[in-house]
Protein backbone atom coordinates (compact mmCIF):
# COMPACT_ATOMS: atom_id res chain seq x y z
CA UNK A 1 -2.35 -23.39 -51.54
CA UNK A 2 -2.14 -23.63 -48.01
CA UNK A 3 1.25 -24.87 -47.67
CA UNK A 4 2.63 -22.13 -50.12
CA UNK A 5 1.25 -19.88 -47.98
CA UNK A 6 3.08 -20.80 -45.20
CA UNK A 7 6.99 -19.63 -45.65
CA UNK A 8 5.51 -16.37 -46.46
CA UNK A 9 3.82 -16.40 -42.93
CA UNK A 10 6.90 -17.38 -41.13
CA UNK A 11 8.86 -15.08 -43.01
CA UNK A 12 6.14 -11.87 -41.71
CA UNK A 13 6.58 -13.35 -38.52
CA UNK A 14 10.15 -13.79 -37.98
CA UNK A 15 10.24 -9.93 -39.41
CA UNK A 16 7.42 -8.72 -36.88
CA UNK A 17 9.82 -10.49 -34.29
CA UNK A 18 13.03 -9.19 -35.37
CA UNK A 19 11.27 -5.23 -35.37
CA UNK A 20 9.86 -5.83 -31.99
CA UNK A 21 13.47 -6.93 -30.40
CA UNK A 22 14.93 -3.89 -32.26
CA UNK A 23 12.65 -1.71 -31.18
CA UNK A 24 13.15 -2.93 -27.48
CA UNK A 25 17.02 -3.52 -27.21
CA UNK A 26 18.55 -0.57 -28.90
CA UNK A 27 17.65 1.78 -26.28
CA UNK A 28 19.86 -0.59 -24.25
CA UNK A 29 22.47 -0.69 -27.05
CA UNK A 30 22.25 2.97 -27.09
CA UNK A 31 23.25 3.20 -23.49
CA UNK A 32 25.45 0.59 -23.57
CA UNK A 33 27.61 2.50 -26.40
CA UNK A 34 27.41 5.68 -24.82
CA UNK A 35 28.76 4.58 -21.28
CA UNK A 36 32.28 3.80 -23.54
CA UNK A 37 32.21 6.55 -25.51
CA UNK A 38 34.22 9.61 -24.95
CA UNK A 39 32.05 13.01 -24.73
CA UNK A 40 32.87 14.18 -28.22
CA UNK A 41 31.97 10.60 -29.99
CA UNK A 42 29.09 10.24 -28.72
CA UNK A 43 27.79 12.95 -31.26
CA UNK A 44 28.85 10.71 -34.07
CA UNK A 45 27.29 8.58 -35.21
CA UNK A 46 29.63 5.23 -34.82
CA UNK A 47 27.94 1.95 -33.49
CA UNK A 48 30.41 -0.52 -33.83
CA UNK A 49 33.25 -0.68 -30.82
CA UNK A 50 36.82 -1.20 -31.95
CA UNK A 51 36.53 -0.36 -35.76
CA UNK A 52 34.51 3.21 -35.49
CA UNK A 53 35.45 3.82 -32.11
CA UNK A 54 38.22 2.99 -28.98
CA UNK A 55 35.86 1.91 -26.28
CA UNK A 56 36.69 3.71 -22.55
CA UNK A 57 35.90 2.85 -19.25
CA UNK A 58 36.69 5.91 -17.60
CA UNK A 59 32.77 7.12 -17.45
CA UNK A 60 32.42 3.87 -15.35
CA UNK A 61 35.02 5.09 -13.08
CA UNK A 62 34.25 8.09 -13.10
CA UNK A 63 30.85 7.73 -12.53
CA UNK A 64 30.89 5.10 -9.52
CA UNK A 65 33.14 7.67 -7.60
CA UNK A 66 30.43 9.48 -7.25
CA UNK A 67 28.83 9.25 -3.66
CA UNK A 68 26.10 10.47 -4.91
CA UNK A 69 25.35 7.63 -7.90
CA UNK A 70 26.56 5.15 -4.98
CA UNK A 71 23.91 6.92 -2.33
CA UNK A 72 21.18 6.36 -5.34
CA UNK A 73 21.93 2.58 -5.60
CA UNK A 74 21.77 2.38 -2.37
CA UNK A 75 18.45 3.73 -2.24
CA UNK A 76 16.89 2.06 -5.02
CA UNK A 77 17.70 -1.38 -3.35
CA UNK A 78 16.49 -0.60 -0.11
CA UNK A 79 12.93 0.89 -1.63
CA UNK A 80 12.55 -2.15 -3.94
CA UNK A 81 13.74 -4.93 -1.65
CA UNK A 82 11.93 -3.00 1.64
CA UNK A 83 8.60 -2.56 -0.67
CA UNK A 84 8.74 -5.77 -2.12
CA UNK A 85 8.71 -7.57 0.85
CA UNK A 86 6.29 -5.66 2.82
CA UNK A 87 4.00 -6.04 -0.41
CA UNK A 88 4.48 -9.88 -0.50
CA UNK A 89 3.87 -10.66 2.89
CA UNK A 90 0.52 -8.28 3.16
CA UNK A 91 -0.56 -9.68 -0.21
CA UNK A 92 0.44 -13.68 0.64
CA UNK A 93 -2.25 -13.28 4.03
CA UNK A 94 -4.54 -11.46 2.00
CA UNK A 95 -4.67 -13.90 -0.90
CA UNK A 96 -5.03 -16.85 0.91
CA UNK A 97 -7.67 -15.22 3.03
CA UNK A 98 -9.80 -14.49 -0.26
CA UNK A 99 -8.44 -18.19 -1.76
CA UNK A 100 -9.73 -20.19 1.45
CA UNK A 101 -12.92 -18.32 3.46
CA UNK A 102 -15.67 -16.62 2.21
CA UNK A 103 -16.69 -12.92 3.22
CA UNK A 104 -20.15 -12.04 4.29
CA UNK A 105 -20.45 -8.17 4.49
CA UNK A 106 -18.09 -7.55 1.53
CA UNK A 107 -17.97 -10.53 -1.11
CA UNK A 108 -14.61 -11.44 -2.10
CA UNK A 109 -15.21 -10.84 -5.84
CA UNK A 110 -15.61 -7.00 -4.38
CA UNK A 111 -12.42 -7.26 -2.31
CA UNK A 112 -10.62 -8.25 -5.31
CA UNK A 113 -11.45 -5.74 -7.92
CA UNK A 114 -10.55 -2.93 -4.65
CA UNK A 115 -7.02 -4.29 -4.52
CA UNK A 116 -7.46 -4.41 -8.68
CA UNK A 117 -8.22 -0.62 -8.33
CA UNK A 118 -4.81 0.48 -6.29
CA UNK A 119 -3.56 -0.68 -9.58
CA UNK A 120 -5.69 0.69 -12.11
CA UNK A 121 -5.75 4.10 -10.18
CA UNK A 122 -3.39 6.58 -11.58
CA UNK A 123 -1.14 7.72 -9.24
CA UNK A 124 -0.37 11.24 -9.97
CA UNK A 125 -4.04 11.23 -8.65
CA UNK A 126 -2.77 10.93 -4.93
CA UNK A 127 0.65 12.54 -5.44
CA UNK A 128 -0.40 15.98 -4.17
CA UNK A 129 -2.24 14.01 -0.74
CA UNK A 130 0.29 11.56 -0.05
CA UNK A 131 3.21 14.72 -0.13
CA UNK A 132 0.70 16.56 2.59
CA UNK A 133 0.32 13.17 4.58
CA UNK A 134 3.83 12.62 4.44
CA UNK A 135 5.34 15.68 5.14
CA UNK A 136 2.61 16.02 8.10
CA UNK A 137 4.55 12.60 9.19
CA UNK A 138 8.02 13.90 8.19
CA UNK A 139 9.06 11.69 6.21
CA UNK A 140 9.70 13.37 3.00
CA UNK A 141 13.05 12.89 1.61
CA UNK A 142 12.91 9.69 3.23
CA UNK A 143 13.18 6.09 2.02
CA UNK A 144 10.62 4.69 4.70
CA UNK A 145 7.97 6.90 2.75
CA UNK A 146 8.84 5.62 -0.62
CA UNK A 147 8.33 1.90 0.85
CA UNK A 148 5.54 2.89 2.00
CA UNK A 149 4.27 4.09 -0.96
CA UNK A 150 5.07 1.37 -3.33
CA UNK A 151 4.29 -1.63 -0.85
CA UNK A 152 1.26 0.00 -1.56
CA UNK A 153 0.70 0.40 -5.46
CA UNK A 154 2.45 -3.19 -5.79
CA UNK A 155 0.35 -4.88 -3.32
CA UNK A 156 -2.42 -6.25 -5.70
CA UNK A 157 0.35 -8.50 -7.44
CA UNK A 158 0.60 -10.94 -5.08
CA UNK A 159 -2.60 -10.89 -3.87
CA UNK A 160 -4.53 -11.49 -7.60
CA UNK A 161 -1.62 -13.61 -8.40
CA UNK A 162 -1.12 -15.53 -5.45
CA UNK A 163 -5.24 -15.82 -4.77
CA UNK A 164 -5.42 -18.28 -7.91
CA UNK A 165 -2.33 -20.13 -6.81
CA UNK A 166 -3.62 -21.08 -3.63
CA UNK A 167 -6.98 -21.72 -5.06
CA UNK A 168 -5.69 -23.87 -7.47
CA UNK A 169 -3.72 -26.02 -4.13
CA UNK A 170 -6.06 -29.28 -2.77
CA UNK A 171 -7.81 -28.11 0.17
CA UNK A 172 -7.49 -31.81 1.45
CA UNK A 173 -3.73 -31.01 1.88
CA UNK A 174 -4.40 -28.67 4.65
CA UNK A 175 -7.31 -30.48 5.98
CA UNK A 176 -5.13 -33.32 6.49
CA UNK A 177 -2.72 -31.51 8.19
CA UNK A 178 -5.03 -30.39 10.75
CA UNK A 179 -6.22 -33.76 11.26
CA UNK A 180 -3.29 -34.37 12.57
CA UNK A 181 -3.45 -32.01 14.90
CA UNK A 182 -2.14 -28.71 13.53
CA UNK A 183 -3.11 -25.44 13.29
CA UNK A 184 -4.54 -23.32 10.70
CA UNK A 185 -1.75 -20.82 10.94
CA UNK A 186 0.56 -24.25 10.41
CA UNK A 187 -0.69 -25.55 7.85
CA UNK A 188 -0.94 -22.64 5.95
CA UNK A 189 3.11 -21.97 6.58
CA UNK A 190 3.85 -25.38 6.60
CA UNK A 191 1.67 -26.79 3.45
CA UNK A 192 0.14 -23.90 1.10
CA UNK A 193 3.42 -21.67 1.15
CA UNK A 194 6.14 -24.54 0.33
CA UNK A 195 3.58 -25.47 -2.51
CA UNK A 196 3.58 -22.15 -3.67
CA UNK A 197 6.87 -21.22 -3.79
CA UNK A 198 7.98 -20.35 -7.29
CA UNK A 199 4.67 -17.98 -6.90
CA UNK A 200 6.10 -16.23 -4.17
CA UNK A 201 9.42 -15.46 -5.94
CA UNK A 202 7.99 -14.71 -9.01
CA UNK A 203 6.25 -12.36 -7.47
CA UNK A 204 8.45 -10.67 -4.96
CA UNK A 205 10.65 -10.13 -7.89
CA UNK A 206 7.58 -8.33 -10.20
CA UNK A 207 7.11 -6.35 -6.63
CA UNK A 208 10.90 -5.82 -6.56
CA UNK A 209 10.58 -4.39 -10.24
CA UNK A 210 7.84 -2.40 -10.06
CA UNK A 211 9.39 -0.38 -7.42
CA UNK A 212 12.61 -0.48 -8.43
CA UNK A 213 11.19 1.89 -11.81
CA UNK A 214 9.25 4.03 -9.79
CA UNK A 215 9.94 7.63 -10.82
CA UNK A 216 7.18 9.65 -10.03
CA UNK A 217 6.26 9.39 -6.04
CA UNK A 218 10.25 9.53 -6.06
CA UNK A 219 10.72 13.14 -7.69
CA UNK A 220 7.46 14.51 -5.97
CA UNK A 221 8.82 12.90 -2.35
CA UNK A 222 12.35 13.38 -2.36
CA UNK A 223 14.87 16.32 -2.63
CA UNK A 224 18.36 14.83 -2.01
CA UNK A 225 18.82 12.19 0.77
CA UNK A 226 16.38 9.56 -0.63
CA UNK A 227 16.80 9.70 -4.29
CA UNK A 228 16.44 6.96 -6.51
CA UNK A 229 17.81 5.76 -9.74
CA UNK A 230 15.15 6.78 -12.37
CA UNK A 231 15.41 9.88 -10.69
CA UNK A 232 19.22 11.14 -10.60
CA UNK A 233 19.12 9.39 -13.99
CA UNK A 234 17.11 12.48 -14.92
CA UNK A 235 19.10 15.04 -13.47
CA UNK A 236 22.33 14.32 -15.65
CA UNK A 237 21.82 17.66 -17.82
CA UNK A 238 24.29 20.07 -17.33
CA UNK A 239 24.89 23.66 -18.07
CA UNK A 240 26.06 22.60 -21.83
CA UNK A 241 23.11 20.10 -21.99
CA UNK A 242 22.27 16.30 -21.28
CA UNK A 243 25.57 14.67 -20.51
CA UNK A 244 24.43 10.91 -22.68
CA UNK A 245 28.06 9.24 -21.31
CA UNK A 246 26.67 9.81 -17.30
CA UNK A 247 23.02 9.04 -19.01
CA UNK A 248 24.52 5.75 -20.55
CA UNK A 249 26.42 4.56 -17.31
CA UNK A 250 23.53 5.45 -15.21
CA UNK A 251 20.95 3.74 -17.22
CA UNK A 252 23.27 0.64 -17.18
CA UNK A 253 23.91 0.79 -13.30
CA UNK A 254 19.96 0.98 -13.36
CA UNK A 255 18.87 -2.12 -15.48
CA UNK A 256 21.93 -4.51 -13.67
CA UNK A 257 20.74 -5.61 -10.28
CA UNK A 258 17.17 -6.00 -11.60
CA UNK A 259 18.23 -8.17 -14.53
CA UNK A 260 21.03 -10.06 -13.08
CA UNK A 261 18.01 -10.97 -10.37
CA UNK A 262 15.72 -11.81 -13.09
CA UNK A 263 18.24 -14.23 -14.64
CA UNK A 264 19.63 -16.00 -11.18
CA UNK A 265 15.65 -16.87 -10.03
CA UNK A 266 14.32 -17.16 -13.77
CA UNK A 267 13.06 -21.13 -13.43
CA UNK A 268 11.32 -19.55 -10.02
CA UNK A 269 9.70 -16.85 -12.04
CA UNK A 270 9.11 -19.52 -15.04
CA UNK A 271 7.35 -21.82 -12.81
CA UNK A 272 5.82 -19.58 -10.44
CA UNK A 273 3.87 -17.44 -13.26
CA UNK A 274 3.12 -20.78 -14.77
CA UNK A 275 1.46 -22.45 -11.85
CA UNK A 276 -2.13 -23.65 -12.33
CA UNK A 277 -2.35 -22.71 -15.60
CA UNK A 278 -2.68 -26.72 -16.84
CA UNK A 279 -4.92 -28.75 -14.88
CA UNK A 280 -5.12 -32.77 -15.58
């Protein structure tokens, strides 16, 4: 009974799968088809390049002579790469801190769940006080506010992920380093960080993503100078409406850099997000 049971498992479950990666890629084939499409076609409902339609490139062109799409990219890389890297290096002291001493006044179960909270907390909770702090600094339109900003909201990352990883390294390692006449401050740059890595890529580039999507600091902070991607993405409507061929191009230009990352450091992220999670 069991075992004719069984194809019609696999079968649900190979369906399940297929809906999920439907339901996930075709608003990327969507954009995809739009960003060849000229205006009129992509009202019609054709899907298949070459036999319903003549793909185009000129949106591509068209679109990357911009200054303005090229001033957004530009911005979007320096907010995620800025903010991820402030956020890694914070959150790599403060998670081998909690990893290697113990806290007397405040318990490091308590600092935890705080940095937990930053990410839990909703942030169109602090939208309206970080605009009045930041204009009172004047930095609004600015890209140094929006690194600010989501160093922030990113830091727990690497400091719940990276916490475990170092907890999970043989304190004898660093120990025997000292022995030998280092420092703490050397063995923890010299011994814990090599071993860790894959971590610290993995999770520079979750940082990296994380900010790289942030839309909503980004519209309530910025006006022209420091606009993002996910943010002149939503300005393509027009006097006649949304203009989907800019919308298609833009989302593209948008998901690129992030994924092409993802792909080039993907046995980093593989073996960074799978450190410490078999022990023997």
């Amino acid at each position: 009974m069991r075992n004719r049971s069984r194809p019609v498992v696999m079968v649900f479950v190979w369906g399940l799968i297929l809906i999920m990666l439907i339901w996930v890629l075709f608003p990327f084939y969507w954009a995809f088809l739009n960003s060849i499409k000229k205006p009129a076609e992509t009202f019609q409902a054709t899907w298949v390049p070459w036999l319903q339609f003549q793909p185009t490139l000129e949106h591509w062109a068209s679109e990357l002579s911009i200054r303005e799409t090229r001033n957004a990219l530009r911005n979007s890389t320096i907010i995620s790469v800025s903010a991820a890297t402030v956020a890694l290096v914070l959150g790599t002291l403060a998670a081998y801190a909690l990893a290697r001493f113990r806290f007397q006044r405040i318990s490091n179960g308590s600092l935890t769940t705080w940095f937990l909270s930053q990410r839990v907390l909703p942030p169109v909770v602090v939208v309206i006080p970080f605009f009045l702090l930041m204009r009172q600094l004047k930095l609004l339109d600015s890209v140094w506010a929006l690194v600010l900003l989501n160093a922030t909201f990113t830091l727990p990352f690497p400091v719940i992920i990276l916490s475990q990883m170092f907890r999970e390294l043989p304190v004898e390692l660093e120990e025997a380093a000292m022995v030998d006449g280092a420092s703490r401050l050397q063995s923890f740059l010299r011994v814990a960080l090599p071993l860790v890595l894959p971590g610290l890529v993995a999770t520079w580039i979750i940082c990296m993503a994380f900010s790289w999507n942030e839309f909503l600091f980004a519209l309530s902070l910025t006006s022209n100078r420091a606009l993002p991607m996910p943010v002149y993405i939503a300005g393509a409507e027009h006097t006649r409406g949304v203009q989907f061929w800019f919308v298609g191009v833009r989302v593209m230009l948008t998901m690129l850099p992030p994924t092409i990352l993802a792909l080039l450091a993907q046995r980093y992220i593989i073996r960074g997000l799978t450190l410490g999670a078999v022990k023997g």
